[in-house]
Protein backbone atom coordinates (compact mmCIF):
# COMPACT_ATOMS: atom_id res chain seq x y z
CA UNK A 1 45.79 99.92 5.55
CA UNK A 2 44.03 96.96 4.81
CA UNK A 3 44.81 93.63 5.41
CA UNK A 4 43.58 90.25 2.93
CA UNK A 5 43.02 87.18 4.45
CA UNK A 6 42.54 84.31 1.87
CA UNK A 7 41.14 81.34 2.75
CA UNK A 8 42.29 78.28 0.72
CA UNK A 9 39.37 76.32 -0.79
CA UNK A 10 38.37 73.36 0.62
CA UNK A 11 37.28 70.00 -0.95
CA UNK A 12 36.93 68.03 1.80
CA UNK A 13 33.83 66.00 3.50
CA UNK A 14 33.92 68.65 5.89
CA UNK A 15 33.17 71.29 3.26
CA UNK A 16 30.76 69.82 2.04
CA UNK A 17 28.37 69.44 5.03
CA UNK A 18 29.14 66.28 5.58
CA UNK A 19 31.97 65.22 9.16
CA UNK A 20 33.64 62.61 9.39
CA UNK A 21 32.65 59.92 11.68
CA UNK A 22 34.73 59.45 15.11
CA UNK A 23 35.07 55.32 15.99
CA UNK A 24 33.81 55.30 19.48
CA UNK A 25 34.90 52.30 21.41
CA UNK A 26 32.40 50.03 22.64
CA UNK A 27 32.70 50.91 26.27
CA UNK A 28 28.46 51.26 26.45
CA UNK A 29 27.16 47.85 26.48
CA UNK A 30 30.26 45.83 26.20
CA UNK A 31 31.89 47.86 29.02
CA UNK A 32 29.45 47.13 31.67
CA UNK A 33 29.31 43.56 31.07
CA UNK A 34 33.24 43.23 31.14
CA UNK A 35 32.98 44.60 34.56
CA UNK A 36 30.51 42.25 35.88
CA UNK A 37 32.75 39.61 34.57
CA UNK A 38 35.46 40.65 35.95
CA UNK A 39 33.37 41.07 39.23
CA UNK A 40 31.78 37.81 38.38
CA UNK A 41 35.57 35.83 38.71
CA UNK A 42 36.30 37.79 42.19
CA UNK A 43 33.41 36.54 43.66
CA UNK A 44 33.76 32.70 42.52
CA UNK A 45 37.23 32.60 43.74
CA UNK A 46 35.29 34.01 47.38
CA UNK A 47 33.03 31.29 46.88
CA UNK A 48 35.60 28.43 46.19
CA UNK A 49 37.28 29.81 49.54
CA UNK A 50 34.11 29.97 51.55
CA UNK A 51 32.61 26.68 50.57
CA UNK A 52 36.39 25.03 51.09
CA UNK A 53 36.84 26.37 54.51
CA UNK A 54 33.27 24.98 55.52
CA UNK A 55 34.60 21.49 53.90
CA UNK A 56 37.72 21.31 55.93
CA UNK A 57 35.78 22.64 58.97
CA UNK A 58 33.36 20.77 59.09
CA UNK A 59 35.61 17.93 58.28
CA UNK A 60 38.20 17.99 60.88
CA UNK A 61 35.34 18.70 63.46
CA UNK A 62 36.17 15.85 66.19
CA UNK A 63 36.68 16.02 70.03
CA UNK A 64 37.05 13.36 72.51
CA UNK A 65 36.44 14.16 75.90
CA UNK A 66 38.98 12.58 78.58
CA UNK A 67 37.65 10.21 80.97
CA UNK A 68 38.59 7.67 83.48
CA UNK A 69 40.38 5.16 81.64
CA UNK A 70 41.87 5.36 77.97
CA UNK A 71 39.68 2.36 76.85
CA UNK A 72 36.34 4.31 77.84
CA UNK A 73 36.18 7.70 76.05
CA UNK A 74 33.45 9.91 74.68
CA UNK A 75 33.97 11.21 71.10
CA UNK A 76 32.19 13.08 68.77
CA UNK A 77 33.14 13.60 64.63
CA UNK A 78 31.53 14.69 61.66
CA UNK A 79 31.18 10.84 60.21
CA UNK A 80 29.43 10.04 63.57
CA UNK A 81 26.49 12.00 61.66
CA UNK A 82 25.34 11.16 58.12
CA UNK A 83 24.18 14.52 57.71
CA UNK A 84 27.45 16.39 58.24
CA UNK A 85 28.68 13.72 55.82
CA UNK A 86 26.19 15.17 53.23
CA UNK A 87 27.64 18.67 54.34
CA UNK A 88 31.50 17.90 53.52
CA UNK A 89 30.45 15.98 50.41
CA UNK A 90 27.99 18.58 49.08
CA UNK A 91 30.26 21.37 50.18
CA UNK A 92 33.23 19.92 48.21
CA UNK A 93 31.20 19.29 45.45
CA UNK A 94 30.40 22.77 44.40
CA UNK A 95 34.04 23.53 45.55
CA UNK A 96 34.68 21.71 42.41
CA UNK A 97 32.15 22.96 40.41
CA UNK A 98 33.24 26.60 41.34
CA UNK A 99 36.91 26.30 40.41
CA UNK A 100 35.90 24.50 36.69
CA UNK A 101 33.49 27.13 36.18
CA UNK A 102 36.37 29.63 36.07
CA UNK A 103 37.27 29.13 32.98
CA UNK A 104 33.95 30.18 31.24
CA UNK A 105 33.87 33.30 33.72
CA UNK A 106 36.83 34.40 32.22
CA UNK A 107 35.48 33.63 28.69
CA UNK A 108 32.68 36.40 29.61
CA UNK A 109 35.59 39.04 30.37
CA UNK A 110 36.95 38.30 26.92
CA UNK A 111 33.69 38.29 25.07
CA UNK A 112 31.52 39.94 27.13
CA UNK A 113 28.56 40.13 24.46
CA UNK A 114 28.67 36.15 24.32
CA UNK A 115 25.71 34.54 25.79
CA UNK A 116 26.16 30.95 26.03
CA UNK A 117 28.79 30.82 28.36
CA UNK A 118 26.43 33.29 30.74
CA UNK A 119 23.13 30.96 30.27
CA UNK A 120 25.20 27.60 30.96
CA UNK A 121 26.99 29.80 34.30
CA UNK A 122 23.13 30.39 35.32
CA UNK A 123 21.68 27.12 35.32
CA UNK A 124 24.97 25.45 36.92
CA UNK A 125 25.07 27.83 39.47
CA UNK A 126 20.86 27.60 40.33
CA UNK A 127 21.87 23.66 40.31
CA UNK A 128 25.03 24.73 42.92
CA UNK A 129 23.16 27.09 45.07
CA UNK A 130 20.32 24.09 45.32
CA UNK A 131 23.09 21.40 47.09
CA UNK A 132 24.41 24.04 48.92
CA UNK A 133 21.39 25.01 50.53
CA UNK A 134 19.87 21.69 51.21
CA UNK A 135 23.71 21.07 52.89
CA UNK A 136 23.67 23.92 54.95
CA UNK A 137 19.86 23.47 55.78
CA UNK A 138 20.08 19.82 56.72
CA UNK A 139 23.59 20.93 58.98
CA UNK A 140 21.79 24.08 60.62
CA UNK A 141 19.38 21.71 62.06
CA UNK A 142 21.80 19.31 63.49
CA UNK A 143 23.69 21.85 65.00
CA UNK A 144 20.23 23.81 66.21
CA UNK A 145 20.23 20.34 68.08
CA UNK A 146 23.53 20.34 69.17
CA UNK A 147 23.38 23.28 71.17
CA UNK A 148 20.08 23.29 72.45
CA UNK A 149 18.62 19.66 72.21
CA UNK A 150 14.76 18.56 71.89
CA UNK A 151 13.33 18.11 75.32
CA UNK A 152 10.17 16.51 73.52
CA UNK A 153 12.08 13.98 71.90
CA UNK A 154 14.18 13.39 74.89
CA UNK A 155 17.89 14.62 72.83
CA UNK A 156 20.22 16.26 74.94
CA UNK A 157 22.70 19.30 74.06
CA UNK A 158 25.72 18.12 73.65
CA UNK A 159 27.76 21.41 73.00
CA UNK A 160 28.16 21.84 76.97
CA UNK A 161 30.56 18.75 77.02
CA UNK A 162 31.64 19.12 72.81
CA UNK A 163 32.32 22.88 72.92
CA UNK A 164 35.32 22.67 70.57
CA UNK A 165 33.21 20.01 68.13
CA UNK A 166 30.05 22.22 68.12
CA UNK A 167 32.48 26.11 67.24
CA UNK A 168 33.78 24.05 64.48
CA UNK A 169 30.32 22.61 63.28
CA UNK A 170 28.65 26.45 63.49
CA UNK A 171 32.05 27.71 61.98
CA UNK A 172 31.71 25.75 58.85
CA UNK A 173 27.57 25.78 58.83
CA UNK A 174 28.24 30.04 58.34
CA UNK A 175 30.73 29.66 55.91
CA UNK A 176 28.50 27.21 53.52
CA UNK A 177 25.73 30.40 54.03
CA UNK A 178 28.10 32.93 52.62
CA UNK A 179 29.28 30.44 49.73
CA UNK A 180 24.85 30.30 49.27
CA UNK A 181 24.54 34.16 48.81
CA UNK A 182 27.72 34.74 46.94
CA UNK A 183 26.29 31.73 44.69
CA UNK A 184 22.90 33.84 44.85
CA UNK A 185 24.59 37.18 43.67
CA UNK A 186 26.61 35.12 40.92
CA UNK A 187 23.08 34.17 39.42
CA UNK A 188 21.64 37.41 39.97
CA UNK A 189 25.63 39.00 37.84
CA UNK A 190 24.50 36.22 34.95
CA UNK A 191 21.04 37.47 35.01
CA UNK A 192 22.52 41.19 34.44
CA UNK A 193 24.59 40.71 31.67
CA UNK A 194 22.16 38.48 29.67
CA UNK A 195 19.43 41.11 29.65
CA UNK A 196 19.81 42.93 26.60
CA UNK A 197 19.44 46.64 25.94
C-alpha cells in the first residue's frame, strides 16, 4: 500500500529563493535613546526639587537669639550675607531653567533620533551646572566659616550660638550639591544620546 503525497506548486517569493522581509521595529538605536529620555525627565524633575528645597532653605534660614531686653537682640538671616543672597538667587534661577527645559526633554522621548533639542539641553545645562557651582562654592565657604571661624583673621564661629541658622545653611548648601551632580549626569545623558552609532 502506498500512499501519494502531492505537493501543490508554489509561485511565491518564497519559492523562488527569495523571503520576505520581516519590519523590525526600531527598538536598536531609537530604543536606547527613548530610555535615556525618559530617564533624562526623572532626573530634571529631582533636580527642580533639589535646587528648590536649597532655595527655600537657605531662604528662610534666620534665628534670633533671646536676650535681655526685646530692643537688644542678636539675629542672623540669609540677606545679612550677600553671598547666601547669590545662593537663593542662583539656586532659583536654574530652578527655572530646569522646569522650562522640560518641555524639550520630553521632545527627546518623542523623537529620540532628533539632535537639536539634545545639543541646546547640553550647553544650557553646562551654563546651569556653572551658577550652580559657583553658588554652592561661594555658600560652602561661608558656612566652612560659620562653623569653625578663621582664628587668623580674627572671625568667630557663630554656629555655637546660631545652631538652628547654621543646620539650615548646611541643609540647603547639600541640596544645591546634589542639584550640581544630577545637572552633571544630565550633561553626561545628552552626551549619550548625541553620539552616534
Amino acid at each position: 500500500m502506498s500512499t501519494r503525497v502531492e505537493i501543490p506548486a508554489d509561485t511565491s517569493a518564497a519559492a523562488k529563493g527569495t523571503a520576505p522581509l520581516i519590519a523590525v521595529s526600531g527598538h536598536g538605536k531609537g530604543g536606547y535613546k527613548r530610555g535615556l529620555a525618559i530617564f533624562d525627565v526623572v532626573l530634571r524633575l529631582g533636580a527642580v526639587a533639589a535646587t528648590l528645597a536649597a532655595a527655600a532653605i537657605m531662604g528662610t534660614s534666620d534665628q534670633t537669639l533671646p536676650f535681655f531686653t526685646q530692643f537688644f537682640q542678636f539675629e542672623a538671616s540669609y540677606d545679612d550675607l550677600p553671598t547666601f543672597q547669590f545662593f537663593v538667587i542662583a539656586m532659583a534661577i536654574v530652578s527655572g531653567y530646569l522646569v522650562l527645559s522640560l518641555p524639550f526633554s520630553i521632545v527627546a522621548i518623542i523623537r529620540p533620533r532628533a539632535a537639536a533639542p539634545r545639543l541646546l539641553l547640553i550647553i544650557l545645562d553646562t551654563v546651569a551646572l556653572t551658577l550652580n557651582m559657583a553658588a554652592a562654592g561661594a555658600a560652602t565657604a561661608i558656612v566652612y566659616l560659620a562653623h569653625n571661624g578663621n582664628s587668623g583673621a580674627n572671625w568667630l564661629a557663630i554656629c555655637n550660638q546660631f545652631g538652628d541658622f547654621c543646620q539650615k545653611s548646611s541643609g540647603a548648601v547639600v541640596a544645591s550639591f546634589i542639584a550640581a551632580v544630577v545637572l552633571l549626569v544630565l550633561i553626561v545623558i545628552s552626551a549619550l544620546a548625541l553620539r552616534k552609532h
